[in-house]
C-alpha atoms as a PDB file:
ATOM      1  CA  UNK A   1     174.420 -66.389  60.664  1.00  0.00           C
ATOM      2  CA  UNK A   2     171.512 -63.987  60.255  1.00  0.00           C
ATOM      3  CA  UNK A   3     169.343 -64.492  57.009  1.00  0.00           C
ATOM      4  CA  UNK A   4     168.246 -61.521  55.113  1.00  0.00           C
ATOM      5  CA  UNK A   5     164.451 -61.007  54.094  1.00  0.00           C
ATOM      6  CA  UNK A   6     164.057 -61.378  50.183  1.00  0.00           C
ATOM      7  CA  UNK A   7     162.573 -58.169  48.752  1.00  0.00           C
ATOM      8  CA  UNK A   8     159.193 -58.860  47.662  1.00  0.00           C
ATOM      9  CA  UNK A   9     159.110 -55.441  45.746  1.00  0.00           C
ATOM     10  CA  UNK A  10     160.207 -56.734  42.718  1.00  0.00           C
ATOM     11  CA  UNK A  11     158.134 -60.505  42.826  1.00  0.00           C
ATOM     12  CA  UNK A  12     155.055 -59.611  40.820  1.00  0.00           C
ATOM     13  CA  UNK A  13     151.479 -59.828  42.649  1.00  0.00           C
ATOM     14  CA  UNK A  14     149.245 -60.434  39.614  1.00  0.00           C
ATOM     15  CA  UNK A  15     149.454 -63.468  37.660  1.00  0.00           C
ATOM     16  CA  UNK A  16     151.454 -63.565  34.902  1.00  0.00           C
ATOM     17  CA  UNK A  17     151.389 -62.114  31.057  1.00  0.00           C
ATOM     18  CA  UNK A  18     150.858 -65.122  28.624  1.00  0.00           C
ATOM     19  CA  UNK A  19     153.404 -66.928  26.962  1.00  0.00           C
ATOM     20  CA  UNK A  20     153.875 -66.385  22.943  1.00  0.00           C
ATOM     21  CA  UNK A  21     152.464 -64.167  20.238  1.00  0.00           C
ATOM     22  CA  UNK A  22     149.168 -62.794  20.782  1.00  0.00           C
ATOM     23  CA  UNK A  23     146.233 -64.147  18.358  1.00  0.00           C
ATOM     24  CA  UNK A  24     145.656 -62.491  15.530  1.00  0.00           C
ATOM     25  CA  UNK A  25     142.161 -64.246  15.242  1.00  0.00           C
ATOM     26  CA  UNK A  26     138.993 -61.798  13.986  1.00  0.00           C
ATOM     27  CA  UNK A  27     135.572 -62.546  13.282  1.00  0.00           C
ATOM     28  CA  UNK A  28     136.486 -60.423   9.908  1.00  0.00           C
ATOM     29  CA  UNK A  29     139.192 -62.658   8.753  1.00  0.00           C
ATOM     30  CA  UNK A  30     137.053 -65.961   9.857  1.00  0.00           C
ATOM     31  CA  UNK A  31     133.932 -64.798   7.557  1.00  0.00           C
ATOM     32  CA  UNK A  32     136.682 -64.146   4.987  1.00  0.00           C
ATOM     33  CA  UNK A  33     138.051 -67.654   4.968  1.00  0.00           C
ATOM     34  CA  UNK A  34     134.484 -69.024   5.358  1.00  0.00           C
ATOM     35  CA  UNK A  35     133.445 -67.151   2.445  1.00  0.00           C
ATOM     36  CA  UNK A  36     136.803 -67.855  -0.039  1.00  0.00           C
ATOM     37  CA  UNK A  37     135.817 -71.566   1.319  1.00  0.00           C
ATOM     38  CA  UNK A  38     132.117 -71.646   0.087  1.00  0.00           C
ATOM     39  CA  UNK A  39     133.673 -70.288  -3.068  1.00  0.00           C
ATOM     40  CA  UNK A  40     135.817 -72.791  -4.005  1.00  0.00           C
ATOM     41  CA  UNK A  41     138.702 -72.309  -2.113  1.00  0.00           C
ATOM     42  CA  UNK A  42     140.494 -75.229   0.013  1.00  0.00           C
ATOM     43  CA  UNK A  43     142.137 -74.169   3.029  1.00  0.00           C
ATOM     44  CA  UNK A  44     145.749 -74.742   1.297  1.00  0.00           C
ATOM     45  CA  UNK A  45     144.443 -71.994  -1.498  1.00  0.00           C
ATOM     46  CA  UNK A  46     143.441 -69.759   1.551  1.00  0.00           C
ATOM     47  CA  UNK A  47     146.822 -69.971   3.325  1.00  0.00           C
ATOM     48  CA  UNK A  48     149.075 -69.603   0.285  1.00  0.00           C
ATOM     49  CA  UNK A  49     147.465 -65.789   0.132  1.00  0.00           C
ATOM     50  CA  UNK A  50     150.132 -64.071   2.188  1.00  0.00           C
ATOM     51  CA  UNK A  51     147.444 -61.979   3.767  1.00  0.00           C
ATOM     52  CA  UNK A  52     145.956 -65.209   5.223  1.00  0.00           C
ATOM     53  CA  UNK A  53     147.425 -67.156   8.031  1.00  0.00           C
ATOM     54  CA  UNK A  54     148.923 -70.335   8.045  1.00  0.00           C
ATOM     55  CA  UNK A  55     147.148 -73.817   7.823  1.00  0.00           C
ATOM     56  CA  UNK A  56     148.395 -74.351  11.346  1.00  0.00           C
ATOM     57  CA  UNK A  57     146.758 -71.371  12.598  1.00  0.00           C
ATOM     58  CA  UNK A  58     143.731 -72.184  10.717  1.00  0.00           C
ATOM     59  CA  UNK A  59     143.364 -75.646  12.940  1.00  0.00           C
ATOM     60  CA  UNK A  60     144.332 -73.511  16.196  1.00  0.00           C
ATOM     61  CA  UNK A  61     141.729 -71.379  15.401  1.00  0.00           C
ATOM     62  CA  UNK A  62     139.267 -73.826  15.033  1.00  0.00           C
ATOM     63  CA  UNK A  63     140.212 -75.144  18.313  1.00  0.00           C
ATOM     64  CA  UNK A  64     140.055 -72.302  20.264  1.00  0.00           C
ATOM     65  CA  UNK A  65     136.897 -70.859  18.910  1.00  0.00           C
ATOM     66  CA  UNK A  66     133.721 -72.614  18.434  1.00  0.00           C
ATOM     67  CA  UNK A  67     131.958 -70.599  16.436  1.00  0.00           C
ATOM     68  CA  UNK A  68     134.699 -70.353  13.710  1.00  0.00           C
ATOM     69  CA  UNK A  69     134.973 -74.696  13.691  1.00  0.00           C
ATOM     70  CA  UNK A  70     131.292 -74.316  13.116  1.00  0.00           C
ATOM     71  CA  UNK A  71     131.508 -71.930  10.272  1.00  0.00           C
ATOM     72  CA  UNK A  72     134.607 -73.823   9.168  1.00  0.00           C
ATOM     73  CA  UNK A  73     132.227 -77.417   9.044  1.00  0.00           C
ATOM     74  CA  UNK A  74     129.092 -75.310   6.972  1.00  0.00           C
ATOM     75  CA  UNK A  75     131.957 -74.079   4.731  1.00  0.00           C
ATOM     76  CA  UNK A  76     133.133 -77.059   3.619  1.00  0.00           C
ATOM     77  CA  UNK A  77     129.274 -78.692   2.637  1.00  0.00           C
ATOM     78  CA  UNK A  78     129.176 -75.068   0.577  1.00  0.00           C
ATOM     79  CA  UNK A  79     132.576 -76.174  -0.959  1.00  0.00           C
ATOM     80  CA  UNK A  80     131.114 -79.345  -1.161  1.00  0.00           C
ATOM     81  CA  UNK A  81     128.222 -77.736  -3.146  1.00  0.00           C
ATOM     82  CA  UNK A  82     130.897 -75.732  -5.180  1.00  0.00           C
ATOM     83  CA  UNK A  83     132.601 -78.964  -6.380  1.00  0.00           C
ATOM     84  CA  UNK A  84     129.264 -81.014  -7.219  1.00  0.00           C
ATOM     85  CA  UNK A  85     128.132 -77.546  -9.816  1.00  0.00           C
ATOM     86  CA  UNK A  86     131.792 -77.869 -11.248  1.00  0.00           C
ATOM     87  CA  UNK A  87     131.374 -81.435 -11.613  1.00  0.00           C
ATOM     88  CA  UNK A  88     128.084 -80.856 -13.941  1.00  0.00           C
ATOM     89  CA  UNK A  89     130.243 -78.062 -15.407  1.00  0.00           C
ATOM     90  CA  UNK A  90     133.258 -80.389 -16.844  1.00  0.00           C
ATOM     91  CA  UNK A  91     130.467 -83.087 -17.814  1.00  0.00           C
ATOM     92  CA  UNK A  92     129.393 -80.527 -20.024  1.00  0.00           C
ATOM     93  CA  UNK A  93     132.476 -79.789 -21.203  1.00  0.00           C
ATOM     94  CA  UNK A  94     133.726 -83.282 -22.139  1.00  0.00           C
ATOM     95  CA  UNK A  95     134.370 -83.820 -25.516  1.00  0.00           C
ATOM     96  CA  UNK A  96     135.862 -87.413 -27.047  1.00  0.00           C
ATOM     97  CA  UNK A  97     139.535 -85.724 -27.234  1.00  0.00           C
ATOM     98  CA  UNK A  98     139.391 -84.634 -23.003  1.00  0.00           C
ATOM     99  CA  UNK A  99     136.959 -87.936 -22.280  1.00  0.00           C
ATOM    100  CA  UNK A 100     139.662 -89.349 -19.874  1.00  0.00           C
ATOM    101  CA  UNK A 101     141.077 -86.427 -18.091  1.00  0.00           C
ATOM    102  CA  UNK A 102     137.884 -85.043 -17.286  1.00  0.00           C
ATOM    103  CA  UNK A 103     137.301 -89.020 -15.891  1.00  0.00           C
ATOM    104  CA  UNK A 104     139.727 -87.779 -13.555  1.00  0.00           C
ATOM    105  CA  UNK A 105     138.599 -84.382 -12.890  1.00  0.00           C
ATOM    106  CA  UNK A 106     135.472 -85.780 -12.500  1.00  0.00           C
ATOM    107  CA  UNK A 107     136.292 -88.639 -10.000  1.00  0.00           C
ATOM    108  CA  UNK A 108     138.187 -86.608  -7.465  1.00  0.00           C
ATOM    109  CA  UNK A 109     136.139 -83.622  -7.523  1.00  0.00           C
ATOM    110  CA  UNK A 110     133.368 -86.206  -6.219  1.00  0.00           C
ATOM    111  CA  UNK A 111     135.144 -87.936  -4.073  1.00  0.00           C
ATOM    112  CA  UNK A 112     136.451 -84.673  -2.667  1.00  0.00           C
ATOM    113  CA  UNK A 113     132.750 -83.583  -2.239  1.00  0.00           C
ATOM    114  CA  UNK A 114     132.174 -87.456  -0.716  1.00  0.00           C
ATOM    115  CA  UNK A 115     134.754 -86.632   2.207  1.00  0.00           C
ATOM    116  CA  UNK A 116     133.597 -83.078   2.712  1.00  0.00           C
ATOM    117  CA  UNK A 117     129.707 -83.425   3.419  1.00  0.00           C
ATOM    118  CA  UNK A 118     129.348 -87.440   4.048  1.00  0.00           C
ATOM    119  CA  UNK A 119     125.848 -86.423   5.187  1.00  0.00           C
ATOM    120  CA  UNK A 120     124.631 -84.862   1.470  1.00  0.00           C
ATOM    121  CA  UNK A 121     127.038 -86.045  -0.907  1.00  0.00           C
ATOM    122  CA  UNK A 122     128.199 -89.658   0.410  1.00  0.00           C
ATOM    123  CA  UNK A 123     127.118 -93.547  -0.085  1.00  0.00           C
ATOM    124  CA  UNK A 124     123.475 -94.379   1.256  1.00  0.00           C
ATOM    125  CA  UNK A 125     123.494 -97.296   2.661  1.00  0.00           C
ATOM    126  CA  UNK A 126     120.192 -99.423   3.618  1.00  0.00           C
ATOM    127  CA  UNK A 127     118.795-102.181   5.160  1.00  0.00           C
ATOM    128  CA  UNK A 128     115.896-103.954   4.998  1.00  0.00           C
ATOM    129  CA  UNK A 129     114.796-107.498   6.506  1.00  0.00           C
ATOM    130  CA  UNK A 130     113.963-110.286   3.753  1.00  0.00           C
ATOM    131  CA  UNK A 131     111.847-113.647   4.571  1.00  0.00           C
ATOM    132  CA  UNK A 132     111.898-114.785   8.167  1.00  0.00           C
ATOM    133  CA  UNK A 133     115.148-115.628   8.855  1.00  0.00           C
ATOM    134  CA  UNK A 134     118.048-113.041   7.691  1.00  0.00           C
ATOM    135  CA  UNK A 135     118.284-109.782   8.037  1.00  0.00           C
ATOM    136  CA  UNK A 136     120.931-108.329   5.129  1.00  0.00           C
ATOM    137  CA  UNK A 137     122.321-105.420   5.039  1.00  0.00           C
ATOM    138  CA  UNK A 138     124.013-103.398   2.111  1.00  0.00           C
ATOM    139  CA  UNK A 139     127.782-103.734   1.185  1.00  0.00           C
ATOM    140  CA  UNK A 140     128.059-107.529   2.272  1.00  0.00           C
ATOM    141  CA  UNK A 141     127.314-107.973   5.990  1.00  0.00           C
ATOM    142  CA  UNK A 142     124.607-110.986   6.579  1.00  0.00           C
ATOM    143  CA  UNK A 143     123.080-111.510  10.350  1.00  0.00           C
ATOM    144  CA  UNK A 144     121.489-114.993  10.298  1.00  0.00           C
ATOM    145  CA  UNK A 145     118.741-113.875  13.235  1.00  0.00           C
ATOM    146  CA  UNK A 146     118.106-118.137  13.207  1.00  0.00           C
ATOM    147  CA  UNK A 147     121.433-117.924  15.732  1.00  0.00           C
ATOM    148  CA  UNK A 148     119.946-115.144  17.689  1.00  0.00           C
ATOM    149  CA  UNK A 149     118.233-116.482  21.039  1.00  0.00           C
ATOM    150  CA  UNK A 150     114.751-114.604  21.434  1.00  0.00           C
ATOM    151  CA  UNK A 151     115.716-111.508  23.492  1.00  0.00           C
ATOM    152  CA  UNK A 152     118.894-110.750  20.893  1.00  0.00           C
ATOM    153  CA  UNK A 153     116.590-110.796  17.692  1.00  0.00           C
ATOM    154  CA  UNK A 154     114.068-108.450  20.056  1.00  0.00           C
ATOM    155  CA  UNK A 155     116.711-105.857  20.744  1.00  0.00           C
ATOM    156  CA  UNK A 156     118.164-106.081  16.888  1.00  0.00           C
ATOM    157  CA  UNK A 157     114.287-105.427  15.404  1.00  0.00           C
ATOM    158  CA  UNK A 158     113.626-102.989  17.786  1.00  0.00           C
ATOM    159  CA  UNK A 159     116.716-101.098  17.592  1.00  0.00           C
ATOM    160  CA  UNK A 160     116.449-101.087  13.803  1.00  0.00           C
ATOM    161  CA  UNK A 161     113.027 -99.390  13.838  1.00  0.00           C
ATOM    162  CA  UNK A 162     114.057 -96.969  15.694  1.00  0.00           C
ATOM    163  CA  UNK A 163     116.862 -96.516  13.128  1.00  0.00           C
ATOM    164  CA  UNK A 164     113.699 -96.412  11.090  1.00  0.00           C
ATOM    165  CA  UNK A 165     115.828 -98.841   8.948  1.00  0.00           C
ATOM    166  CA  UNK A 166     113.470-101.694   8.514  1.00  0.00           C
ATOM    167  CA  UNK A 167     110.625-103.019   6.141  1.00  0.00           C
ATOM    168  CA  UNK A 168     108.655-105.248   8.034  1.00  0.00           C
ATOM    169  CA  UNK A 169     107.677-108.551   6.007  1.00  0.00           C
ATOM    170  CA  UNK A 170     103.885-110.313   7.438  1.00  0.00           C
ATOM    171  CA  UNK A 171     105.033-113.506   8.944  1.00  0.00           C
ATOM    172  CA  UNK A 172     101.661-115.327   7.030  1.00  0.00           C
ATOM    173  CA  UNK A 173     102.785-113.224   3.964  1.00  0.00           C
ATOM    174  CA  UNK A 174     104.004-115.782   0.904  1.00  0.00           C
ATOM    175  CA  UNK A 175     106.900-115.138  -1.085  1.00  0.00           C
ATOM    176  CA  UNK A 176     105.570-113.029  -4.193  1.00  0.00           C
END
């Protein structure tokens, strides 16, 4: 039995088209959201605007281009911003009738602004070295540098000032 050549006229030479929907991503509609964002907007009050896209184009986005995570991450210190002015805003609005609502308010909108620019807005935390023998450091953690051998308590001092994290106590110094 003699086999017949496949045509090759209808077998595509370049590569293929992609799969799905093209993107409607634009630098226009990115500054938009960055803007609405810096505003006061969350990204759920973006997307329910049925001119903007959906949350889970929003995250695509930000995955696939760079520049808009970037101006996505700025954004959100700005709405961080946004929140801290409102906060000062419904302080001065408080009266003894709203006292405990505006608690509330008051309490999320900073711990909203906590989560959104850590850097600015969140819990400072430092350390400093007391006496000669512990080293304590905020929000409970104790390293008793007496159980350190002589290289360990080396590498901890030195790698705290370069954290620029330490207050150095004189050995000779007495307790004041």
């Amino acid at each position: 039995m003699v086999r017949k050549p496949i045509p090759t006229k209808n077998i595509p030479t370049e590569s293929p088209r992609p799969v799905g929907r093209p993107s409607t991503y634009s630098d226009d509609i990115a500054e938009i959201i960055c803007e609405r964002m810096i505003n006061g907007e969350s990204f759920v009050q973006i997307c329910s605007d049925p001119t903007m896209p959906s949350r889970a184009t929003l995250y695509r986005w930000r995955a696939a281009h760079p520049d808009f995570d970037t101006g996505c991450a700025r954004a959100r210190e700005g709405l961080a911003d946004y929140l801290v002015d409102r906060i000062e805003q419904m302080a001065d609005d408080t009266t003894e009738l709203n006292v405990n609502s505006q608690k509330v308010k008051i309490s999320v909108a900073q711990w909203r602004a906590e989560k959104m620019a850590p850097r600015i807005y969140g819990p400072r935390v430092n350390t400093e070295v007391t006496g000669n023998a512990t080293l304590n450091v905020t929000h409970s953690t104790t390293i008793d540098v007496k159980t350190l051998d002589a290289d360990a308590r080396d590498a901890l001092r030195q790698a705290l000032l370069a954290a620029g994290k330490i207050i150095e106590h004189d050995e000779n110094e007495g307790d004041a």
